[in-house]
Protein backbone atom coordinates (compact mmCIF):
# COMPACT_ATOMS: atom_id res chain seq x y z
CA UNK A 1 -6.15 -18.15 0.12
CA UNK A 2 -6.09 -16.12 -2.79
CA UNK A 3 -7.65 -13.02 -3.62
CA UNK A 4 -11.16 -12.87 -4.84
CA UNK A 5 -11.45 -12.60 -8.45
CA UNK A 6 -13.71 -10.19 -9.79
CA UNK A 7 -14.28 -10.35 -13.80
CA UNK A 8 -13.76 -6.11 -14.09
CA UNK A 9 -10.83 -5.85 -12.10
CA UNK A 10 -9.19 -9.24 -11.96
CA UNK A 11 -5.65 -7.64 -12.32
CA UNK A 12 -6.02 -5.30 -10.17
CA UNK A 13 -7.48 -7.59 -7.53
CA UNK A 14 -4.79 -9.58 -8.03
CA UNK A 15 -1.88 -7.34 -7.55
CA UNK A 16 -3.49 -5.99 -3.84
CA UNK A 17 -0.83 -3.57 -4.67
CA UNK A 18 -2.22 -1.03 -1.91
CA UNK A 19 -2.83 -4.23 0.52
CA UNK A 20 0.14 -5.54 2.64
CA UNK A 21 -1.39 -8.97 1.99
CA UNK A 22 0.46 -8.89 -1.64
CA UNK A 23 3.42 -9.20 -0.14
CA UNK A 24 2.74 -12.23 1.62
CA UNK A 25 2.90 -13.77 -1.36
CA UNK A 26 6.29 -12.92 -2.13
CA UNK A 27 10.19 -14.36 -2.13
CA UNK A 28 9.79 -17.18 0.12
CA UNK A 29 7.60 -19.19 -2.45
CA UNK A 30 9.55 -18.08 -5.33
CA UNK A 31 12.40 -20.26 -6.45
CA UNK A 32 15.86 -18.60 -7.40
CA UNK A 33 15.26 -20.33 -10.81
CA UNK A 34 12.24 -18.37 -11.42
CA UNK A 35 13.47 -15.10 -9.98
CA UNK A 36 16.28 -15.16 -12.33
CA UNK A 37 13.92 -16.06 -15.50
CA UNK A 38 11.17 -13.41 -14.54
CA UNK A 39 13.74 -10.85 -14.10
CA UNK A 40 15.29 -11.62 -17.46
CA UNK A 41 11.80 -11.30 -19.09
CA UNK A 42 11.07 -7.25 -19.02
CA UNK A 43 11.91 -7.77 -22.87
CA UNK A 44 9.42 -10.34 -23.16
CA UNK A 45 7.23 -10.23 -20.78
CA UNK A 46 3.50 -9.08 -21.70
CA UNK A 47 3.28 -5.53 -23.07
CA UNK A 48 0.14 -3.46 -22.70
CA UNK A 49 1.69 -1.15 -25.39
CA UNK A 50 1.93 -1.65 -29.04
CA UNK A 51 5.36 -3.28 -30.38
CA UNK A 52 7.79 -0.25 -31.82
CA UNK A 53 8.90 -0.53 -35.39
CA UNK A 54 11.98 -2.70 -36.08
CA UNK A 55 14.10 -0.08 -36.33
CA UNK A 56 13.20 1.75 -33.16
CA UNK A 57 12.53 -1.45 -30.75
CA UNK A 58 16.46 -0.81 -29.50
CA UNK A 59 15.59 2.72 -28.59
CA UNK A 60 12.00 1.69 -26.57
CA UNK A 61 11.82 3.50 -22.76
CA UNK A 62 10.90 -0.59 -20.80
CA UNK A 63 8.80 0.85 -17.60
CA UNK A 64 7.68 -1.76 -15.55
CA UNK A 65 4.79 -1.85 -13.18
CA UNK A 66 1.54 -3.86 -11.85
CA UNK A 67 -2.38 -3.17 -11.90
CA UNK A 68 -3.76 -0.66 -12.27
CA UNK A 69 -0.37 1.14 -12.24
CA UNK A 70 0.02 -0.12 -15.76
CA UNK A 71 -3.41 1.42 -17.14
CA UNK A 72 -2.44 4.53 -16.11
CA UNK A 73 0.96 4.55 -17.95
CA UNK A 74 -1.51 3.58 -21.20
CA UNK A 75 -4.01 6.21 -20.56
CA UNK A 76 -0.74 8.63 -21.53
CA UNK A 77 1.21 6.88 -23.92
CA UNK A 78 -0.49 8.81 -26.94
CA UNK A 79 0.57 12.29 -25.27
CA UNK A 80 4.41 10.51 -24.84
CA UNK A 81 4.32 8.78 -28.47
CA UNK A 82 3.34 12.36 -30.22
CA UNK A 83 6.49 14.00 -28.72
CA UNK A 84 8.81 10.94 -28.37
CA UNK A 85 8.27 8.53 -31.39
CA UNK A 86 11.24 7.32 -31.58
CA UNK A 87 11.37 6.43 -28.03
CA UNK A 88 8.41 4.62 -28.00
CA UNK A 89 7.33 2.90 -23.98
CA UNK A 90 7.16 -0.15 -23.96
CA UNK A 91 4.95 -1.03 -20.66
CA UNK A 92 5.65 -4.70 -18.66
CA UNK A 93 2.78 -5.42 -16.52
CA UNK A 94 3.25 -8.50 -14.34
CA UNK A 95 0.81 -8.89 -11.08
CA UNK A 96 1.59 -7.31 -7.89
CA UNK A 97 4.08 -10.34 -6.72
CA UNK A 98 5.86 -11.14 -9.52
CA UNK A 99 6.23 -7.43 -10.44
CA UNK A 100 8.08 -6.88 -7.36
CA UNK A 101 9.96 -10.70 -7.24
CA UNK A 102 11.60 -9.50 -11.27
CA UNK A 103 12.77 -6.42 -9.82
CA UNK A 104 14.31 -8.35 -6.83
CA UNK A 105 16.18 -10.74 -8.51
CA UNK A 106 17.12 -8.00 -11.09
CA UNK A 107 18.46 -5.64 -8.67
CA UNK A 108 20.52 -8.24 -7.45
CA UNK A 109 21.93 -9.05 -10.67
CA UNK A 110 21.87 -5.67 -12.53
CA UNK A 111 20.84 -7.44 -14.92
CA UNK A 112 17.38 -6.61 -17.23
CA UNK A 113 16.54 -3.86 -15.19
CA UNK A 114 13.43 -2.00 -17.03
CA UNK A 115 14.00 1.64 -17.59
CA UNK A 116 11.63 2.73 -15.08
CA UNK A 117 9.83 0.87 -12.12
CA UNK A 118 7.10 1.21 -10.16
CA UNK A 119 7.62 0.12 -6.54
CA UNK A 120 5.30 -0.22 -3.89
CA UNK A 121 6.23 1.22 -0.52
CA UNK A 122 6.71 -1.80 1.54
CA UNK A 123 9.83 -2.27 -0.91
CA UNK A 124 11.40 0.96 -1.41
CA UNK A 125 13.74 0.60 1.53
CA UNK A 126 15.10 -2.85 0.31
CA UNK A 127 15.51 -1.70 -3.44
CA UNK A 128 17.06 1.74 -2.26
CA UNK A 129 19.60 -0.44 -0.40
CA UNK A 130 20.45 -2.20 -2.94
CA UNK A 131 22.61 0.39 -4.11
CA UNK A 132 21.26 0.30 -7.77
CA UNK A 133 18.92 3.25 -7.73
CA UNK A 134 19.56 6.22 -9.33
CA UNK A 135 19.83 9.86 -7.45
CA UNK A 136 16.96 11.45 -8.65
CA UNK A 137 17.70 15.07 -6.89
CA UNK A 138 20.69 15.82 -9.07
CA UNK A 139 18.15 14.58 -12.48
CA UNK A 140 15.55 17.12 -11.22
CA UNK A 141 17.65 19.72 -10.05
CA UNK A 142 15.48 22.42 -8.32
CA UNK A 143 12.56 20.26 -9.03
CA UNK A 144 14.13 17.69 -6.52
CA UNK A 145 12.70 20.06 -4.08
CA UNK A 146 9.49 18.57 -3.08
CA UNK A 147 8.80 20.90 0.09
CA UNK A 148 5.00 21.99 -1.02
CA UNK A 149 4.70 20.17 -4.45
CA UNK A 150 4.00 16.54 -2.58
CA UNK A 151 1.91 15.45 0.12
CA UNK A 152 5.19 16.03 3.08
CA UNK A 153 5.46 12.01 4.38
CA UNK A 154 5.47 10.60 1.18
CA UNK A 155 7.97 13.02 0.09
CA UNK A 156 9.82 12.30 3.38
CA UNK A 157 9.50 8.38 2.35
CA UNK A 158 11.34 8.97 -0.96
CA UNK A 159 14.38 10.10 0.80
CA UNK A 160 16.84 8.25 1.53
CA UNK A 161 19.65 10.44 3.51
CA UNK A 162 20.23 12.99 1.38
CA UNK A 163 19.17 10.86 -1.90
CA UNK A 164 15.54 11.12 -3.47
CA UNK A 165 15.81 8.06 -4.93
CA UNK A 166 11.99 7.69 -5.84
CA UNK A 167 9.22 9.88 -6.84
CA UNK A 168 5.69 8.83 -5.19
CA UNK A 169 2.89 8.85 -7.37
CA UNK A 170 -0.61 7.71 -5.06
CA UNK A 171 -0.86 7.22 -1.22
CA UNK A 172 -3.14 5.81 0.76
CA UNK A 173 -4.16 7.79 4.09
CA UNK A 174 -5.54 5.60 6.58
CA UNK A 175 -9.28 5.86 7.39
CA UNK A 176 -11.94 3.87 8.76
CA UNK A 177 -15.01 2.52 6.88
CA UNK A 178 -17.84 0.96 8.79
CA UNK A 179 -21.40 -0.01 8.15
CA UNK A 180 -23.73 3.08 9.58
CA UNK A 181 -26.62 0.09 9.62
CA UNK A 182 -24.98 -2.02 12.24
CA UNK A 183 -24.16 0.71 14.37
CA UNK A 184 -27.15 2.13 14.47
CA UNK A 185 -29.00 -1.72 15.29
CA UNK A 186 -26.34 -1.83 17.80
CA UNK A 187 -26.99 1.62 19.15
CA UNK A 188 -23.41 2.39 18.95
CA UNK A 189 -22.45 5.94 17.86
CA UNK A 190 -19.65 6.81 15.65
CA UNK A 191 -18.18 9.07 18.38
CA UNK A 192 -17.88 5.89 20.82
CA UNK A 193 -16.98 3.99 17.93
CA UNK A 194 -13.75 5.65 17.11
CA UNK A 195 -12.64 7.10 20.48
CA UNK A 196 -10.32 4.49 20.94
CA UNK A 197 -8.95 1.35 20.20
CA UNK A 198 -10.48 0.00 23.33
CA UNK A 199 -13.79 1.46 22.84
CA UNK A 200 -13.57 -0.04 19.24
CA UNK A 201 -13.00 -3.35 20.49
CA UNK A 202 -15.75 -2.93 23.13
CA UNK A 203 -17.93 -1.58 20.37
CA UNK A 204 -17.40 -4.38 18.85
CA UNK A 205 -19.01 -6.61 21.39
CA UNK A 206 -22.45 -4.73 21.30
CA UNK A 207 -22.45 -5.12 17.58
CA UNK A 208 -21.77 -9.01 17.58
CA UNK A 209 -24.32 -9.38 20.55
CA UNK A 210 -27.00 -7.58 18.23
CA UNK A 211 -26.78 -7.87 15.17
CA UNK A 212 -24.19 -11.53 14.88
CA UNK A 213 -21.74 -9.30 12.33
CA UNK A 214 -18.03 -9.06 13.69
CA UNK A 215 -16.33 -6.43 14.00
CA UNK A 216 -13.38 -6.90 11.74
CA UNK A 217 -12.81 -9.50 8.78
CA UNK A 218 -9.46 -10.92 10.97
CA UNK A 219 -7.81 -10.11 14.22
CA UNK A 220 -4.33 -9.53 12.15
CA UNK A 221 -6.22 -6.52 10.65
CA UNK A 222 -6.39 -4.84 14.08
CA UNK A 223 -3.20 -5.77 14.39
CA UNK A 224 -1.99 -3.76 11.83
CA UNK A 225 -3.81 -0.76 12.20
CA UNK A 226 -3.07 -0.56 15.86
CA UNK A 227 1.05 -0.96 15.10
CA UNK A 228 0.81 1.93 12.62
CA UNK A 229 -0.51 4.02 15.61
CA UNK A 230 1.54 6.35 17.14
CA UNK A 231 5.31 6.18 15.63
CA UNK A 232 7.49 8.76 16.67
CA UNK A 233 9.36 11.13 13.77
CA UNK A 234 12.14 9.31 12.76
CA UNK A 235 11.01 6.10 13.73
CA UNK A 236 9.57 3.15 11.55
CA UNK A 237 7.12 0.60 11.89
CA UNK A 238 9.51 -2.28 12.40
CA UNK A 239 12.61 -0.30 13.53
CA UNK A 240 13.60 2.87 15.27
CA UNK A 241 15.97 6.02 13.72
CA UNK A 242 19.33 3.32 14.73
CA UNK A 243 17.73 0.58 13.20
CA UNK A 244 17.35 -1.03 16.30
CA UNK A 245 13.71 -3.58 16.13
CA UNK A 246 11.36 -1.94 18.46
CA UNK A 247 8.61 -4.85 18.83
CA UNK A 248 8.72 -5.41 22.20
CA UNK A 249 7.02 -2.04 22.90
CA UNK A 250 3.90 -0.89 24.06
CA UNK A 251 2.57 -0.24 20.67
CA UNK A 252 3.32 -3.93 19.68
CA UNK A 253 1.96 -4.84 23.53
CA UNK A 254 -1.15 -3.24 22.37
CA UNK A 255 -1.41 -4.31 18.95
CA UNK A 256 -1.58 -7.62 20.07
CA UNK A 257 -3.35 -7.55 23.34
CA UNK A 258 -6.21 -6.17 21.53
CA UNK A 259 -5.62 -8.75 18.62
CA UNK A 260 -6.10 -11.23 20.96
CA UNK A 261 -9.38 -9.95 23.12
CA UNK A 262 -11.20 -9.77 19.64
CA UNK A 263 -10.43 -13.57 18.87
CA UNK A 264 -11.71 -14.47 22.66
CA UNK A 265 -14.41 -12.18 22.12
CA UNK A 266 -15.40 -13.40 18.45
CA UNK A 267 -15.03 -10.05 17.18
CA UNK A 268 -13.12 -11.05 13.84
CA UNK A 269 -14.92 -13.34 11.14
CA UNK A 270 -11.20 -15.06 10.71
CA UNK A 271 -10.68 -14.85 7.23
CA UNK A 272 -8.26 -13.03 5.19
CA UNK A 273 -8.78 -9.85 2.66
CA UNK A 274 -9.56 -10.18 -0.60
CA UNK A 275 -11.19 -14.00 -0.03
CA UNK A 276 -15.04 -14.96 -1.28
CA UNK A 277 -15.70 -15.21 2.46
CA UNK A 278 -14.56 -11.80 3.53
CA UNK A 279 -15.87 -9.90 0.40
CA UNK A 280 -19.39 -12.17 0.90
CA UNK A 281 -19.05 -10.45 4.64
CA UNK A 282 -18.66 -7.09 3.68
CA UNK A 283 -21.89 -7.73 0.93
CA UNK A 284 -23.93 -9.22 3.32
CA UNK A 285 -23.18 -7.11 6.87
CA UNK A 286 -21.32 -9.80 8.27
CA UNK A 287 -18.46 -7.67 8.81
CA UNK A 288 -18.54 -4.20 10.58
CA UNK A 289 -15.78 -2.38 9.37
CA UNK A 290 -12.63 -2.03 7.26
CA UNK A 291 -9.27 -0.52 8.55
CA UNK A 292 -7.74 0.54 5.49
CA UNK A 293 -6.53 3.15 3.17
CA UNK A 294 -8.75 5.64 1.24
CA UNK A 295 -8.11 3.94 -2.32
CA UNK A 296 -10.67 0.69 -0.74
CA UNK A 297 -13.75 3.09 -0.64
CA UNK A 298 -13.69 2.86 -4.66
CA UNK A 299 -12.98 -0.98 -4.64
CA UNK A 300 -16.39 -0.66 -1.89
CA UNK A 301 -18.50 1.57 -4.35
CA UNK A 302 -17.61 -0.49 -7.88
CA UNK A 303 -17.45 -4.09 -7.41
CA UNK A 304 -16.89 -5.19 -3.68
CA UNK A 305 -20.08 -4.27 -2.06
CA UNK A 306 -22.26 -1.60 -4.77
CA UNK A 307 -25.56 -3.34 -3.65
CA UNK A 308 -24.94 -1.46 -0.12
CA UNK A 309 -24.96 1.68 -1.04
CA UNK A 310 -25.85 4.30 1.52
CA UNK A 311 -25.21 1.69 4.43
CA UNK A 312 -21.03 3.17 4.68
CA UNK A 313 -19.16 5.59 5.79
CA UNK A 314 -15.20 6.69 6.18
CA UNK A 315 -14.05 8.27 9.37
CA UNK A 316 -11.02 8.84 10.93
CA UNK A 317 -9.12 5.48 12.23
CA UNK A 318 -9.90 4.60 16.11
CA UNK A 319 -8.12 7.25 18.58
CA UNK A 320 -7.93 10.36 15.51
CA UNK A 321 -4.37 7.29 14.51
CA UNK A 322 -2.87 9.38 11.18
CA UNK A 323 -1.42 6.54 9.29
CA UNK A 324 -0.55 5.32 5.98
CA UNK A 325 -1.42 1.85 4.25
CA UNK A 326 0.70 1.19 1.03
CA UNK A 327 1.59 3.47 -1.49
CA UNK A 328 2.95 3.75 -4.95
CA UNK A 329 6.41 5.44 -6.26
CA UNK A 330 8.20 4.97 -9.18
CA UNK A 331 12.55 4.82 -9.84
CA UNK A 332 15.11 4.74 -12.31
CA UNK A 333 17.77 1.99 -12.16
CA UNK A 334 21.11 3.80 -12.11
CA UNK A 335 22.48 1.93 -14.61
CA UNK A 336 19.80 2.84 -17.55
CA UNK A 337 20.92 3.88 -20.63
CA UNK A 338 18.02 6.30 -20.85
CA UNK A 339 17.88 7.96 -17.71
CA UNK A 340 16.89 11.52 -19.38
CA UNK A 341 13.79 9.84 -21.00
CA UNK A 342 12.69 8.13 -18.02
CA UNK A 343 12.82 10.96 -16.08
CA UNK A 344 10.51 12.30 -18.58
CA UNK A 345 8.02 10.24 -18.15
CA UNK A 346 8.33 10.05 -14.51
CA UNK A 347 7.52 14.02 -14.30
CA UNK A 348 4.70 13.42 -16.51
CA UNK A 349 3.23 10.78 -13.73
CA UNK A 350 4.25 12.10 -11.14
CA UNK A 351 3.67 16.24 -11.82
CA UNK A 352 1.10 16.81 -13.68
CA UNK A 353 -2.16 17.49 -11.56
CA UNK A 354 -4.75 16.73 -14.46
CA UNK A 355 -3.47 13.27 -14.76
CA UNK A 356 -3.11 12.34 -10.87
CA UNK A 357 -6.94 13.18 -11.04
CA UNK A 358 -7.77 11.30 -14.07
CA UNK A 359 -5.92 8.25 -11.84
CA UNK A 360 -7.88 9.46 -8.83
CA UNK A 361 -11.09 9.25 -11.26
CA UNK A 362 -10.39 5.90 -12.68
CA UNK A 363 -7.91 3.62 -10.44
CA UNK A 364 -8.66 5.27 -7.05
CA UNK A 365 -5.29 5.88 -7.62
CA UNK A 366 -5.32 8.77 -4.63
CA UNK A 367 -2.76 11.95 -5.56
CA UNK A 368 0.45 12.46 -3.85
CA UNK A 369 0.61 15.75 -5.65
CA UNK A 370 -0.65 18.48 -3.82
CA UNK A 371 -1.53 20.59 -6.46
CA UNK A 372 -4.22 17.58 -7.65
CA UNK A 373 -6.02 18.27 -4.09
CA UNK A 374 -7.76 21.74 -4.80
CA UNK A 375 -9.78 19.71 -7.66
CA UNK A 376 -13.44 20.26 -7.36
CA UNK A 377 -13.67 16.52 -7.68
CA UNK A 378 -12.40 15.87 -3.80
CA UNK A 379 -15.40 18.15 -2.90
CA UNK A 380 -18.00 15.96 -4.71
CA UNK A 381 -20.63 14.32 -2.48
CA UNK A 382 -20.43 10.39 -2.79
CA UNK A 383 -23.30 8.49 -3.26
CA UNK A 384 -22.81 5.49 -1.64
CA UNK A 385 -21.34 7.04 1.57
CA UNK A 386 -24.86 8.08 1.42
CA UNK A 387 -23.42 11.69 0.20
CA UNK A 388 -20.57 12.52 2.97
CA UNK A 389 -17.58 14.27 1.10
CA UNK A 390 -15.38 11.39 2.04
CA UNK A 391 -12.72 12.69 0.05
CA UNK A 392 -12.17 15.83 2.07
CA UNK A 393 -11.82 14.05 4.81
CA UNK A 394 -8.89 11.47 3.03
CA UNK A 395 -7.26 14.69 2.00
CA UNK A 396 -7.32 16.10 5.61
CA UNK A 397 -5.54 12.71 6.98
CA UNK A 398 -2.87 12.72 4.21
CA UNK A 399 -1.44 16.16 5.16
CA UNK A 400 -1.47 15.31 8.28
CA UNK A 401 0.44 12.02 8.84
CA UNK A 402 4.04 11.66 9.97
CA UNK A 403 6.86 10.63 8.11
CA UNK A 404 8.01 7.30 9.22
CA UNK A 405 11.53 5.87 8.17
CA UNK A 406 11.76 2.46 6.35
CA UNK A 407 13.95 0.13 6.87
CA UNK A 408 15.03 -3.11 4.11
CA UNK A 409 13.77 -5.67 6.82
CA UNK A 410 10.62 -4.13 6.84
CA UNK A 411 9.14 -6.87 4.59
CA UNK A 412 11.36 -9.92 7.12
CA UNK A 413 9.94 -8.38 10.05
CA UNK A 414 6.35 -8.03 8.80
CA UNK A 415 6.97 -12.16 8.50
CA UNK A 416 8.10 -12.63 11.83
CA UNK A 417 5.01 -10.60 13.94
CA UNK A 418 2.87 -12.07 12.19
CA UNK A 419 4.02 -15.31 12.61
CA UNK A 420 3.89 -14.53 16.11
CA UNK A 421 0.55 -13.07 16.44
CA UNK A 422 -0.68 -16.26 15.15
CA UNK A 423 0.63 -18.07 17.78
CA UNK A 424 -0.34 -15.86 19.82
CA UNK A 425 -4.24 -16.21 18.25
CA UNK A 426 -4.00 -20.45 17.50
CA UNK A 427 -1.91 -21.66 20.47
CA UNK A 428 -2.47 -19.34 23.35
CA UNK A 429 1.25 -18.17 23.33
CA UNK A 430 1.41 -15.19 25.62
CA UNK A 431 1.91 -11.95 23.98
CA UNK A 432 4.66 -10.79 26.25
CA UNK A 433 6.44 -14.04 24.90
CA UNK A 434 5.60 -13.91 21.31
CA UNK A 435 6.86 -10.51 21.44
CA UNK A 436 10.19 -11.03 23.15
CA UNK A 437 10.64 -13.82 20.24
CA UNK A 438 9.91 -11.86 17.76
CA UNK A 439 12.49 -9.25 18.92
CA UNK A 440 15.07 -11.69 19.50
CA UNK A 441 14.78 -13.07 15.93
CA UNK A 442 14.93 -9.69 14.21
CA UNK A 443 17.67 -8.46 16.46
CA UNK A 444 19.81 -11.63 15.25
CA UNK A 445 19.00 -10.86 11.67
CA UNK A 446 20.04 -7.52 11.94
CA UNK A 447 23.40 -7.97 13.11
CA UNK A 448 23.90 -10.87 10.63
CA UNK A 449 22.95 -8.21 7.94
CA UNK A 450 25.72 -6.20 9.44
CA UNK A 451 28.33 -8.28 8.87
């Protein structure tokens, strides 16, 4: 189903660029026709900034990106165009998917490569492997240093061996946000809540039985909270430090095992992010809680669910997890012909605290830059979290989460639990098999890649 459409932010809906449901959407539904034509496009595709002058279109810095990425590269272009008019940015916005399918196909080609890309976590390791990134360390010099100046795993994420071959821009700590007025019909406190995953599960139960709301829009989303839980340093979500698919573990065991005792139990409403039926849940109490990162308490506030105001708050994900869900970070193709500009603008994104809070203000865009975290504005009470200083606590999570490596299959392997986790959830497959396929298949891949 596609996302829910809402007439303020239908672009940035759209994109789900800080949802792992945009990718779902992705390669497998996109023809190598189309690839090749979208990523030929970044000349022609639609341009939120005005066209340069004739004689200056040749000399135009291309940055491509997605919602709402792409309004905050317009909210600077005057500042840019003042010092830089002959070198004018010329900004291609294309939704989350085919943002991400252009770059793909261009990557592959090195051919109409923009002069600056955003890039949403789930893809950095595949584009970094494709061997047509630019070093950025050597561009930067001692500013390539990002020990202190950004939040440490999302600098740790834009490392690739010894190459920084991105600079992150927003992140999205993981955090819980539940509905205070179920709880409390369900006489469930927030301390039993959260203890665990199994006390959330059980939790759960009491709040179907009294109030008929469930506790999670879809048993995947447990799923994927749960797997996130408790990676070792070094190790990815998907993979471990060798590159070696670590499924059939007991964070996978778990992941699904509780997965599947909220489907028996009726716990998840069975329908998907960003659909009418799961926003209508989260208007109208049918759903309990979110799993998610910070950035969706804005989406919450503005358009999902405003009418509920003072019935939410954001905690700390079941068990005190530190996780990450999604992320943005921008690159330079090595082959750009105006590498020196791009890194220009880059800095200007990426280092400059005023305007990582002006995209904290705006997009819910939340900082990687740790010198945008001392703002007065994290302190702020918030309204609809019926005046908790939620952002405090977002800011606590995101210096404290681990590094995790990434690894190019990330995406393939994201395909291939979740395929069987629905088998698990539709056809009674046992999770000790579905796991053991799942490893098998990504174990084959990986040695085919290593050919």
């Amino acid at each position: 189903m596609m996302p829910i459409q809402h007439p303020d932010h239908a672009e940035d809906v759209a994109s789900c660029k800080r949802f792992q449901a945009g990718r779902r959407q992705m390669l497998g539904r996109v023809s190598t026709l189309s690839l090749a034509s979208v990523a030929s496009s970044f000349g022609t595709g639609r341009t939120l900034a005005s066209p340069a002058p004739a004689g200056e279109q040749s000399g135009s810095l291309t940055v491509a990106a997605y919602p709402a990425l792409d309004r905050i590269l317009k909210a600077l272009e005057p500042d840019w165009t003042a010092s830089h008019a002959k070198t004018p940015i010329k900004i291609v916005s294309r939704s989350f998917g085919d943002h991400h399918a252009a770059i793909t196909a261009a990557l592959a080609t090195r051919k109409g490569l923009p002069d600056l890309m955003a890039v949403e976590f789930g893809y950095l390791a595949r584009f970094a492997g494709s061997g047509a990134l630019a070093d950025l360390g050597p561009l930067l010099g001692r500013e390539g240093n990002l020990d202190g100046v950004i939040v440490p795993y999302a600098a740790g994420q834009a490392r690739f061996g010894n190459r920084l071959l991105a600079l992150p821009t927003d992140i999205g700590p993981g955090v819980t946000f539940y509905r205070t007025d179920l709880l409390a019909t369900a006489r469930v406190s927030p301390d039993t809540f959260l203890e665990s995953w199994e006390s959330f599960v059980e939790a759960g139960r009491r709040i179907r039985s009294a109030t008929g709301a469930r506790l999670v829009g879809h048993a995947r989303d447990l799923k994927d909270a749960i797997i996130r839980s408790g990676i070792q340093p070094g190790e990815g979500l998907y993979f471990d430090a060798a590159g070696r698919p670590v499924v059939r573990s007991s964070r996978f065991e778990r992941a699904f095992s509780l997965a599947h005792a909220a489907r028996r139990a009726d716990l998840d409403a069975r329908v998907p992010a960003w659909s009418n039926d799961w926003s209508e849940g989260l208007r109208r109490g049918g759903i309990a809680s979110q799993l998610t990162g910070a950035w969706f308490g804005g989406h919450l506030a503005t358009w999902l669910a405003p009418g509920t105001t003072g019935k939410w708050r954001s905690a700390l994900l079941p068990g005190r997890s530190m996780t990450a869900w999604g992320g943005s970070f921008f690159a330079i193709p090595a082959g750009s012909p105006r590498k020196a500009e791009a890194l220009e603008l880059l800095k200007l994104i990426a280092f400059d605290p005023a305007r990582q809070i002006d995209a904290f203000r705006r997009h819910d865009a939340f900082p990687a830059l740790l010198a945008a975290h001392d703002d007065p504005f994290f302190g702020e009470p918030l309204r609809f979290f019926g005046g908790q200083r939620a952002r405090l606590l977002w800011r606590d999570v995101a210096r404290q989460i681990v590094p995790i490596s990434v690894h190019r299959l990330d995406p393939l392997a994201e395909e291939i639990v979740n395929v069987e986790l629905d088998r698990v959830l539709l056809r009674g497959k046992s999770v000790a098999s579905a796991l053991a396929d799942a490893q098998v298949m990504l174990e084959r891949r990986v040695a085919r890649a290593a050919r």
